[in-house]
C-alpha atoms as a PDB file:
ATOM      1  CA  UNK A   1       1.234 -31.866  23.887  1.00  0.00           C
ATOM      2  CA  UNK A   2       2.206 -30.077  20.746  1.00  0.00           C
ATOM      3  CA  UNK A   3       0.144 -30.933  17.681  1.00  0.00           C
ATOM      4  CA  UNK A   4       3.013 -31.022  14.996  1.00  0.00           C
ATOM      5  CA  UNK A   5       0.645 -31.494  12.015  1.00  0.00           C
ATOM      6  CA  UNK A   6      -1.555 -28.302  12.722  1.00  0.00           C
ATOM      7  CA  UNK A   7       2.142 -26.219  13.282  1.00  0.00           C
ATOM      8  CA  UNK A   8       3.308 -27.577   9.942  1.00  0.00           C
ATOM      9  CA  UNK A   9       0.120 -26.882   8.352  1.00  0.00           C
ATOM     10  CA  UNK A  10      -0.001 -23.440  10.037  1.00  0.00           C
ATOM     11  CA  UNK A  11       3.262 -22.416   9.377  1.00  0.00           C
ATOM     12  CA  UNK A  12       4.246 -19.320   6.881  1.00  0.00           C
ATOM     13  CA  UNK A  13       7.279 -21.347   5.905  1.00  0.00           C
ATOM     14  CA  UNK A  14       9.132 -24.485   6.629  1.00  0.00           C
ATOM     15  CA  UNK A  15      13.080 -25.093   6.482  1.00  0.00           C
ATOM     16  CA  UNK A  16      14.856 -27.996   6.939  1.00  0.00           C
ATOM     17  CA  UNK A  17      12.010 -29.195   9.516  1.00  0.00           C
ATOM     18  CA  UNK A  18      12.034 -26.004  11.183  1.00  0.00           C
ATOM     19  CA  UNK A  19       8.405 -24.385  11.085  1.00  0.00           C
ATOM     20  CA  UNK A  20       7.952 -20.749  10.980  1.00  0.00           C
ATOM     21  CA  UNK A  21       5.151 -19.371  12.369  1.00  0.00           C
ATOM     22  CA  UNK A  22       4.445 -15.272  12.225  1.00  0.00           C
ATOM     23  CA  UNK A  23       2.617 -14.052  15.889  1.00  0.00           C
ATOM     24  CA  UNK A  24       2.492 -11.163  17.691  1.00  0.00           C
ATOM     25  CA  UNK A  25       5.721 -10.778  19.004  1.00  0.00           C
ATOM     26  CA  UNK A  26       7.709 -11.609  15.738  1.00  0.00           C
ATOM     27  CA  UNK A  27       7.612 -15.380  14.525  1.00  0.00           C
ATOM     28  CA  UNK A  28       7.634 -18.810  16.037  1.00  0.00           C
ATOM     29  CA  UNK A  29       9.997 -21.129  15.280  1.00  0.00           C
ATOM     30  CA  UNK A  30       9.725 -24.928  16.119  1.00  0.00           C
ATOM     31  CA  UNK A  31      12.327 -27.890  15.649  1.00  0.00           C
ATOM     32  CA  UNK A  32       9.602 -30.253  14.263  1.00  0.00           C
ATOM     33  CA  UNK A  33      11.431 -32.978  14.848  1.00  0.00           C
ATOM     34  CA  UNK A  34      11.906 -32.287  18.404  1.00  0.00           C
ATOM     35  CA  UNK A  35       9.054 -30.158  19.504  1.00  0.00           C
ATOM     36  CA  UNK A  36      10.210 -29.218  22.911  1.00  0.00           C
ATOM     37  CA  UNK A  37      13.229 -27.361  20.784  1.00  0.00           C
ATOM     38  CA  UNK A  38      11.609 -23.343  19.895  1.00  0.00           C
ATOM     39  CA  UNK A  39      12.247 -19.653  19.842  1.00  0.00           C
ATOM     40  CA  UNK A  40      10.027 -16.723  19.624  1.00  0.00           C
ATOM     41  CA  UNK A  41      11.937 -13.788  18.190  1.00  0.00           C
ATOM     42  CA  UNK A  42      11.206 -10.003  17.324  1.00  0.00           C
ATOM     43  CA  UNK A  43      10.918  -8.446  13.918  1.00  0.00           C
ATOM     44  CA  UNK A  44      14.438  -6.730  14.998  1.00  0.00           C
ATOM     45  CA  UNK A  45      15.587 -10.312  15.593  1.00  0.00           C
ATOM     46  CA  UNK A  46      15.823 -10.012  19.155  1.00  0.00           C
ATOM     47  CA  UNK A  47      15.917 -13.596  20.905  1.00  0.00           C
ATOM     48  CA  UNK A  48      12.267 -12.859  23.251  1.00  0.00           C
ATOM     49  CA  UNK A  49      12.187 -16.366  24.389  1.00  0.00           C
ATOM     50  CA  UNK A  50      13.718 -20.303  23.700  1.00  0.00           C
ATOM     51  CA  UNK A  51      14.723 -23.658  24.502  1.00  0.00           C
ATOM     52  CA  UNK A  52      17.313 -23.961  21.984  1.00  0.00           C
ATOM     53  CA  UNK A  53      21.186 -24.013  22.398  1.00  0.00           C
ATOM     54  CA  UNK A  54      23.620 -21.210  21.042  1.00  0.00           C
ATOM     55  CA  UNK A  55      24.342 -23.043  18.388  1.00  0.00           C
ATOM     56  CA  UNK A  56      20.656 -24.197  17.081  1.00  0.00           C
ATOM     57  CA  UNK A  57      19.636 -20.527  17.499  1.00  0.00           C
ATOM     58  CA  UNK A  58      22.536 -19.459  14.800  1.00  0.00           C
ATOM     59  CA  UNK A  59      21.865 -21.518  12.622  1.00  0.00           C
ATOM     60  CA  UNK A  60      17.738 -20.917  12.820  1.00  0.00           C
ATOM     61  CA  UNK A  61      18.093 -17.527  12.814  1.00  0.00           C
ATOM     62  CA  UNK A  62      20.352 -17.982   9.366  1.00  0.00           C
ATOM     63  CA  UNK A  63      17.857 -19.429   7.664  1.00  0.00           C
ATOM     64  CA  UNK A  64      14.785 -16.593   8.972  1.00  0.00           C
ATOM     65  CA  UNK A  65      17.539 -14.222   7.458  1.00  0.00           C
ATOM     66  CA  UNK A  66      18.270 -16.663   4.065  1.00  0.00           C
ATOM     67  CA  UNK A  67      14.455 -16.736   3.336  1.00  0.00           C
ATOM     68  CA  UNK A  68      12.795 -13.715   5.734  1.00  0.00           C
ATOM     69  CA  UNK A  69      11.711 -11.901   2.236  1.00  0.00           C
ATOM     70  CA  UNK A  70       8.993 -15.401   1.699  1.00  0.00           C
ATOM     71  CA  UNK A  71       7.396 -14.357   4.814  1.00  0.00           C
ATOM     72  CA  UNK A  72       7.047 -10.311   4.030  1.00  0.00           C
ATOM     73  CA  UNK A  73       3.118  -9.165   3.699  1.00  0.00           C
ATOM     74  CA  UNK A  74       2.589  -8.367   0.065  1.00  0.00           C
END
């Protein structure tokens, strides 16, 4: 089971309950109020895995576009 306190407190930013989490890959993104909603996508933006729906991956990827520059390494 997912530890929701350690992903909030681990995120690099949080949006409207979505926690994002750089990795790897790209960034993490959880629905942390339901956990078994997420998507791993690339720097590029390229969907690499998810459990979302069309429509929940829109509107998370608006918001990693709204607020990507809080997440750039200084």
């Amino acid at each position: 089971m997912i530890d929701i306190k350690k992903v909030a407190d681990n995120a690099d930013m949080i949006i409207n309950g979505y926690a994002f989490t750089k990795c790897e890959e790209g960034f993490r993104i959880l629905n942390l109020n339901r956990p078994d909603r997420a998507l791993v996508i690339s720097k590029t933006e390229e969907i690499l895995e998810t459990s979302m729906d069309d429509i929940e991956i829109q509107i998370v990827i608006d918001y990693y576009r709204k607020n990507k520059k809080f997440m750039e390494d200084e």
